[in-house]
C-alpha atoms as a PDB file:
ATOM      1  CA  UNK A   1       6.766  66.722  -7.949  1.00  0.00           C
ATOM      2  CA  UNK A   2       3.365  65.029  -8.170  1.00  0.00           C
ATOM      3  CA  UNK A   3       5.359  62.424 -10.012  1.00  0.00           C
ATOM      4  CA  UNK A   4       7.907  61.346  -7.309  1.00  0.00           C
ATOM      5  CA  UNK A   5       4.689  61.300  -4.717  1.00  0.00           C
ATOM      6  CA  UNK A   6       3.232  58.863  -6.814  1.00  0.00           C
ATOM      7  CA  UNK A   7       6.406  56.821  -7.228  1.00  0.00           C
ATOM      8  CA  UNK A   8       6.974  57.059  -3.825  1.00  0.00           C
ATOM      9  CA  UNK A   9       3.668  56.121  -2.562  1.00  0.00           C
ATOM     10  CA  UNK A  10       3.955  52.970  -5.015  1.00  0.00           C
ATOM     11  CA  UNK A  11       7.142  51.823  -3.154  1.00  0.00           C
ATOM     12  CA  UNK A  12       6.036  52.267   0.002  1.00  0.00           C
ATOM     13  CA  UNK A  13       2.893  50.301  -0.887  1.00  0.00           C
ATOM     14  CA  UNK A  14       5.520  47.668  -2.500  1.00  0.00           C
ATOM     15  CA  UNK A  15       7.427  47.456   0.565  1.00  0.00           C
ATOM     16  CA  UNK A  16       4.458  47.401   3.031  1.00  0.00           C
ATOM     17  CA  UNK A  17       3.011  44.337   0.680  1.00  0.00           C
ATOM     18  CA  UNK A  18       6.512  42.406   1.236  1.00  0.00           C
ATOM     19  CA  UNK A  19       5.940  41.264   4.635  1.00  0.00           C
ATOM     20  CA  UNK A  20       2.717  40.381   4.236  1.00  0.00           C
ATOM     21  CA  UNK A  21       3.651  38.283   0.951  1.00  0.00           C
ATOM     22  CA  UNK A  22       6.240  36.438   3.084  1.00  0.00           C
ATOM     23  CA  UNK A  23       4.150  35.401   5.623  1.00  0.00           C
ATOM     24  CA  UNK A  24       1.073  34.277   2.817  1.00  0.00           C
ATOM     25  CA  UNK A  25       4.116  32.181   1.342  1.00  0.00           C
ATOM     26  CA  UNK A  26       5.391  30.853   5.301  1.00  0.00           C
ATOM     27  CA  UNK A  27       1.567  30.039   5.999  1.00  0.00           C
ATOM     28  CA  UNK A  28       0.956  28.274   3.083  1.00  0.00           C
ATOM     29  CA  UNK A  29       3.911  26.115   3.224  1.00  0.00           C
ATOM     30  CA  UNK A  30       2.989  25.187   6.596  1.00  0.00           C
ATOM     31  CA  UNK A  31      -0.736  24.250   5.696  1.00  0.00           C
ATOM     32  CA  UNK A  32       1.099  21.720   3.186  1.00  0.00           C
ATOM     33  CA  UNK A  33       3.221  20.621   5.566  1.00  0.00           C
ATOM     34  CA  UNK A  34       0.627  19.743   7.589  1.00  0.00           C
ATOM     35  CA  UNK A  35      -1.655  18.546   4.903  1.00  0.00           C
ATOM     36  CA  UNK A  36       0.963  15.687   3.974  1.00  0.00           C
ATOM     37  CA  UNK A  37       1.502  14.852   7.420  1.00  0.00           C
ATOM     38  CA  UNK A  38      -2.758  14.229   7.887  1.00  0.00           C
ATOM     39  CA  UNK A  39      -2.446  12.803   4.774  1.00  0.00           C
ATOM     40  CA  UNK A  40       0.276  10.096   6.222  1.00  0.00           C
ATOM     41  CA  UNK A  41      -1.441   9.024   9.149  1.00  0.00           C
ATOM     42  CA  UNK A  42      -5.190   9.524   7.552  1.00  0.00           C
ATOM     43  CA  UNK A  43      -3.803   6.799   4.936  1.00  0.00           C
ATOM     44  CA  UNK A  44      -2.818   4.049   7.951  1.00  0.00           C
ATOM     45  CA  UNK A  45      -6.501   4.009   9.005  1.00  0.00           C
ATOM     46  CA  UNK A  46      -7.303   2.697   5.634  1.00  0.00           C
ATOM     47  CA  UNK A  47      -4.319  -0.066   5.033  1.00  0.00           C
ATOM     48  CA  UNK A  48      -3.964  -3.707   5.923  1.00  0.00           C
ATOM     49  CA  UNK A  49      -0.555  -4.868   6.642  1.00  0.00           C
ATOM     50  CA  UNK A  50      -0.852  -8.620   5.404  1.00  0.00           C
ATOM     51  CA  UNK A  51       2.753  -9.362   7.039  1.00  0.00           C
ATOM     52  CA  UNK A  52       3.405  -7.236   9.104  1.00  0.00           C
ATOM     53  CA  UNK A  53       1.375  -8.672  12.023  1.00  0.00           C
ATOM     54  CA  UNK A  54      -0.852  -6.781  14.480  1.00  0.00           C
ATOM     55  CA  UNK A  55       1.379  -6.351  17.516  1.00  0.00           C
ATOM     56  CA  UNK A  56       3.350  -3.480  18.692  1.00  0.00           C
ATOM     57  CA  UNK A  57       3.118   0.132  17.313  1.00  0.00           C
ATOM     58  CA  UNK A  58       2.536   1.392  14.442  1.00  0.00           C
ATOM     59  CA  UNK A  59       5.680   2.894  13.120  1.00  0.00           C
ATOM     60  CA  UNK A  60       5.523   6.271  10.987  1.00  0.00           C
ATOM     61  CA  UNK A  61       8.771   7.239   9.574  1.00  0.00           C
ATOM     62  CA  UNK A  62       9.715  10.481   7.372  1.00  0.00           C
ATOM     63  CA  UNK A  63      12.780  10.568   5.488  1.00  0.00           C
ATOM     64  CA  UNK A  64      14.415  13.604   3.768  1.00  0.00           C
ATOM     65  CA  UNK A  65      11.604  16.158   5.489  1.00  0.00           C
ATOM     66  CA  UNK A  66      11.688  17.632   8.904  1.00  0.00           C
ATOM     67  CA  UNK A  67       8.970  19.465   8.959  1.00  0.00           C
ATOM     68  CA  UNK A  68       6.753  16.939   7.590  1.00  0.00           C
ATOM     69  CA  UNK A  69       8.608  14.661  10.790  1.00  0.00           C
ATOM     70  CA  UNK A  70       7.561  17.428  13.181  1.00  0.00           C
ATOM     71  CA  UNK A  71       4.039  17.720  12.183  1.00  0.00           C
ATOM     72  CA  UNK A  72       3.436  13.789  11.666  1.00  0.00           C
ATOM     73  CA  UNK A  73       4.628  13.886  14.961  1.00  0.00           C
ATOM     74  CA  UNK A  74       2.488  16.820  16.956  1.00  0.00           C
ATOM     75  CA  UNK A  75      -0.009  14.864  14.542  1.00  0.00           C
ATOM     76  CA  UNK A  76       0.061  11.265  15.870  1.00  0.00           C
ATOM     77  CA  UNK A  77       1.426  12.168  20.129  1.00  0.00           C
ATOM     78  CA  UNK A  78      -1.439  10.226  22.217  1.00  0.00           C
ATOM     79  CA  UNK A  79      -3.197   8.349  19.559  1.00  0.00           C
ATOM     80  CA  UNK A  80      -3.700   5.079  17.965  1.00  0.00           C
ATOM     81  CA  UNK A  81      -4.535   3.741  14.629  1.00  0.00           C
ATOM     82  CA  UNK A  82      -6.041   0.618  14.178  1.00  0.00           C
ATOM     83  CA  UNK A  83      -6.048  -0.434  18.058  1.00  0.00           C
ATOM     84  CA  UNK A  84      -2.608   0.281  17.682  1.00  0.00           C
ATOM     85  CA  UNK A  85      -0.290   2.855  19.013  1.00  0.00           C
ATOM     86  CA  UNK A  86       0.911   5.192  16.453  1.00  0.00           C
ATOM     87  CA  UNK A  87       4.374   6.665  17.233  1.00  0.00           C
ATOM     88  CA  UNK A  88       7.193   8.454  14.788  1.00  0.00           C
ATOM     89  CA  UNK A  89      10.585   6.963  14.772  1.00  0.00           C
ATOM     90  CA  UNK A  90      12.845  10.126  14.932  1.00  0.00           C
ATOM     91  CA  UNK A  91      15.691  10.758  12.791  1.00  0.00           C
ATOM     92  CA  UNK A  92      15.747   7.455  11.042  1.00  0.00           C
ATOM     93  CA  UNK A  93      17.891   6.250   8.641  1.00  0.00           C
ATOM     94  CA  UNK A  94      18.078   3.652   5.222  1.00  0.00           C
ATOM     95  CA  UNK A  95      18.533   0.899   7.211  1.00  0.00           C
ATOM     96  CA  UNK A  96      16.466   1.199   9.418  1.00  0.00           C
ATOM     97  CA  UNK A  97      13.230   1.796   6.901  1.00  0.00           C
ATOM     98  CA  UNK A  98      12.217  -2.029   6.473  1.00  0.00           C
ATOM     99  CA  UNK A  99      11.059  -0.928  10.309  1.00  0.00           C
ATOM    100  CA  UNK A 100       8.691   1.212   9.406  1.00  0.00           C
ATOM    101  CA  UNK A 101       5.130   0.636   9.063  1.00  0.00           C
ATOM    102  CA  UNK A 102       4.464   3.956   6.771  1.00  0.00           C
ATOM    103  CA  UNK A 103       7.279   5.778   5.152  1.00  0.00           C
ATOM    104  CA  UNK A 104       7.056   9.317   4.441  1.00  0.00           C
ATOM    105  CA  UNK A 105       9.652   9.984   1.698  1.00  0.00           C
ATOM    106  CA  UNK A 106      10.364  14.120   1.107  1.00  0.00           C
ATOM    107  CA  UNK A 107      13.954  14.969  -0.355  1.00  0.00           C
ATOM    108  CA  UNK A 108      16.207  12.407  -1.026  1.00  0.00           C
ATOM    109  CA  UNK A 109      18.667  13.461  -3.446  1.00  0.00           C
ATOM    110  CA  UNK A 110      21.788  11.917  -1.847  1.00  0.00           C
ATOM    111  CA  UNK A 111      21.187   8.787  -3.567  1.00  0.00           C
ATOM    112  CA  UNK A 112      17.887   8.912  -5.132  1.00  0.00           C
ATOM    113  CA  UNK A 113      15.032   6.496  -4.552  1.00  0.00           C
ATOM    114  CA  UNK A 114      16.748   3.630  -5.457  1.00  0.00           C
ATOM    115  CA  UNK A 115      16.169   2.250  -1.780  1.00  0.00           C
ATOM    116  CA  UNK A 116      12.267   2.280  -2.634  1.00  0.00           C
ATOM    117  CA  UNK A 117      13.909  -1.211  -4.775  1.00  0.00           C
ATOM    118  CA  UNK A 118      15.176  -2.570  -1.706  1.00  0.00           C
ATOM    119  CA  UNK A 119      11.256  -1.684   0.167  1.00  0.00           C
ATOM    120  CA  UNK A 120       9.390  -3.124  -2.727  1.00  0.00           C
ATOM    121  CA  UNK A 121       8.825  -6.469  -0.934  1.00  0.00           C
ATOM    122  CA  UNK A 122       8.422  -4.932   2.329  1.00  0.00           C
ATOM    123  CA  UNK A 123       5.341  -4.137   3.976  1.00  0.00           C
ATOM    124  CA  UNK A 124       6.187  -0.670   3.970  1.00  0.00           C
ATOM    125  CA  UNK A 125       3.594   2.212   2.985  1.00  0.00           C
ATOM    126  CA  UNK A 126       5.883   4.181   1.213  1.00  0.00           C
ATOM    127  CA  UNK A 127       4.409   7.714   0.429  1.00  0.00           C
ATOM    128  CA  UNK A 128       6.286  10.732  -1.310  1.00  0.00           C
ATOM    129  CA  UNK A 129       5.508  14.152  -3.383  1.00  0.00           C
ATOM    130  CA  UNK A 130       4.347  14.275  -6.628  1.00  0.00           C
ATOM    131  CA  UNK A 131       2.494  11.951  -8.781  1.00  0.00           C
ATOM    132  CA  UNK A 132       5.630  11.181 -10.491  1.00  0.00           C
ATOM    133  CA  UNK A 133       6.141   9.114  -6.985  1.00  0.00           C
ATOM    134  CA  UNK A 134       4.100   6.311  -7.783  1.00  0.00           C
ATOM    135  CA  UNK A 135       5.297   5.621 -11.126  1.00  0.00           C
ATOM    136  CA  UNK A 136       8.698   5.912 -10.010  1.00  0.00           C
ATOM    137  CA  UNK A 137       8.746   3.136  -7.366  1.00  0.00           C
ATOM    138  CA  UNK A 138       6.870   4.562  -4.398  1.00  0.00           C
ATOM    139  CA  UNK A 139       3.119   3.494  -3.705  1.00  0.00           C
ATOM    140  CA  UNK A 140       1.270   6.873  -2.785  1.00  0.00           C
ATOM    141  CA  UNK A 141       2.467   9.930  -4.453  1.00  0.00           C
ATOM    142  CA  UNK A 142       0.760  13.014  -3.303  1.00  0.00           C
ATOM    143  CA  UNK A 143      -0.274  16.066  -5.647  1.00  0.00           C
ATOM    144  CA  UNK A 144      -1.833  18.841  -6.032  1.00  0.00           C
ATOM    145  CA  UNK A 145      -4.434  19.884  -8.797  1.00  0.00           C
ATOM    146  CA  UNK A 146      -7.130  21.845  -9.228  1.00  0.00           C
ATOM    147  CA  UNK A 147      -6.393  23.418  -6.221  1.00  0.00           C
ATOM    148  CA  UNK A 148      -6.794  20.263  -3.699  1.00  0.00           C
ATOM    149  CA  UNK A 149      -4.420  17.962  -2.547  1.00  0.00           C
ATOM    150  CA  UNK A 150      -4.650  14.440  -4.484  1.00  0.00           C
ATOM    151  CA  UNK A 151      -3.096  11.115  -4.307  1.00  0.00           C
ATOM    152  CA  UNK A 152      -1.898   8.554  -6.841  1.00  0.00           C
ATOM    153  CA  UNK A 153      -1.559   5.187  -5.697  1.00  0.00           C
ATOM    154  CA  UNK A 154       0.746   2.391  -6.961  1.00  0.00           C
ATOM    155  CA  UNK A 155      -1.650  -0.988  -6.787  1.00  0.00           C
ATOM    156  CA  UNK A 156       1.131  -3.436  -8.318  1.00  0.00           C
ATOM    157  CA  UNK A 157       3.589  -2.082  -5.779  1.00  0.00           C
ATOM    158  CA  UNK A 158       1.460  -2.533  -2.739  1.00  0.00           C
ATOM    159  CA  UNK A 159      -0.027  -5.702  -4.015  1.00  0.00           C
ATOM    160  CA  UNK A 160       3.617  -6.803  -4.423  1.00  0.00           C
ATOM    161  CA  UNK A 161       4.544  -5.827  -0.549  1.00  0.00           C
ATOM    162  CA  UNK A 162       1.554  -7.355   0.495  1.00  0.00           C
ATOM    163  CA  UNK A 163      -0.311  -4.206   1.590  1.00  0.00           C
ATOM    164  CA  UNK A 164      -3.854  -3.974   1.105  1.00  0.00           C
ATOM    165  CA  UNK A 165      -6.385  -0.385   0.335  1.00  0.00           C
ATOM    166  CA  UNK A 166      -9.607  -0.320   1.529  1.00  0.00           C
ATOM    167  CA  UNK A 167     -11.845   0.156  -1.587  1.00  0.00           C
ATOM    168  CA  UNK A 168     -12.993   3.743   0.326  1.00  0.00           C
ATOM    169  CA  UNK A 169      -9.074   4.753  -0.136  1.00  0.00           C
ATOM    170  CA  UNK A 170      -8.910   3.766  -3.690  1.00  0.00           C
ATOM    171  CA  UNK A 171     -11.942   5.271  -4.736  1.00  0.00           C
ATOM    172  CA  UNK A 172     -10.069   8.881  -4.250  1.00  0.00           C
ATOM    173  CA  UNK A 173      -7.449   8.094  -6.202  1.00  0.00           C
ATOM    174  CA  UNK A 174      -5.536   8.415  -9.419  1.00  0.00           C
ATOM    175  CA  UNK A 175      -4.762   4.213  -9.959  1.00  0.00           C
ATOM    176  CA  UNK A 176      -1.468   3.952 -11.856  1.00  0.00           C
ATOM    177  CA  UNK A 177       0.564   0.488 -12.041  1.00  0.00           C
ATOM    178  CA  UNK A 178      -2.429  -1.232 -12.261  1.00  0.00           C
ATOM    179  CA  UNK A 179      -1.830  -4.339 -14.918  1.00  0.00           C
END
């Protein structure tokens, strides 16, 4: 009898815990969500767009990630980065990307990153997850280690596009395609 208490009181704890697990896992996929997307627009303040000229907005796109989208945009509503207005271009799509100002790239498994190729000459930001990212063909791949969000950045790619880092910028990060 004693026995079945005890194995009782264990799944009942188990269950109880369940919830709470869930919701740990939903907030903490939400504070990355909203890490990449302060990430993304932190990184604009710290970029010079050699081509891309100083008038207009400043375009933020996200492709393959709503959520990131959604928080980029609660993120960026009202403000301005460089003197400039920042706004997210909803919904966008591959041909409209040479558009953007700084590309958020999440999922894109329908036809892999070969359109990062295409953006290479661009002066598009393009930034994506994982370190892998950057060595792949994107510029700034973010990571995390140790516990903390990092970046890698791709210095022949944005060199290439014409895209300059401040030296504060660089000085955080892991330099790869740097010859």
């Amino acid at each position: 009898m004693l026995r079945r208490v005890a194995v009782l009181g264990f799944a009942l704890a188990t269950i109880g815990l369940l919830p709470v697990s869930a919701a740990s896992q939903e907030r903490r996929a939400a504070t990355e969500t909203a890490l990449h997307a302060a990430f993304v627009y932190n990184f604009a303040k710290f970029v010079d767009w050699e081509g891309a000229g100083s008038a207009g907005p400043l375009r933020f796109c996200v492709l393959g990630d709503e959520a990131v989208e959604e928080a980029l945009g609660q993120l960026v509503v009202g403000s301005s980065v460089q003197g400039r207005l920042a706004t997210v271009v909803r919904d966008v799509n591959r041909n409209q990307l040479s558009a953007c100002h700084v590309l958020y790239v999440g999922d894109v498994t329908v036809g892999g990153e070969a359109f990062l190729n295409d953006l290479s000459r661009r002066p598009v930001l393009t930034v994506g997850n994982g370190k892998g990212f950057a060595e792949r063909g994107g510029m700034i791949g973010l990571f995390v280690e140790g516990g903390h969000m990092q970046f890698a950045v791709n210095l022949n790619l944005t060199r290439r596009a014409g895209i300059t880092l401040s030296s504060q910028l660089l000085s955080l990060a892991t330099i790869v395609g740097d010859e």
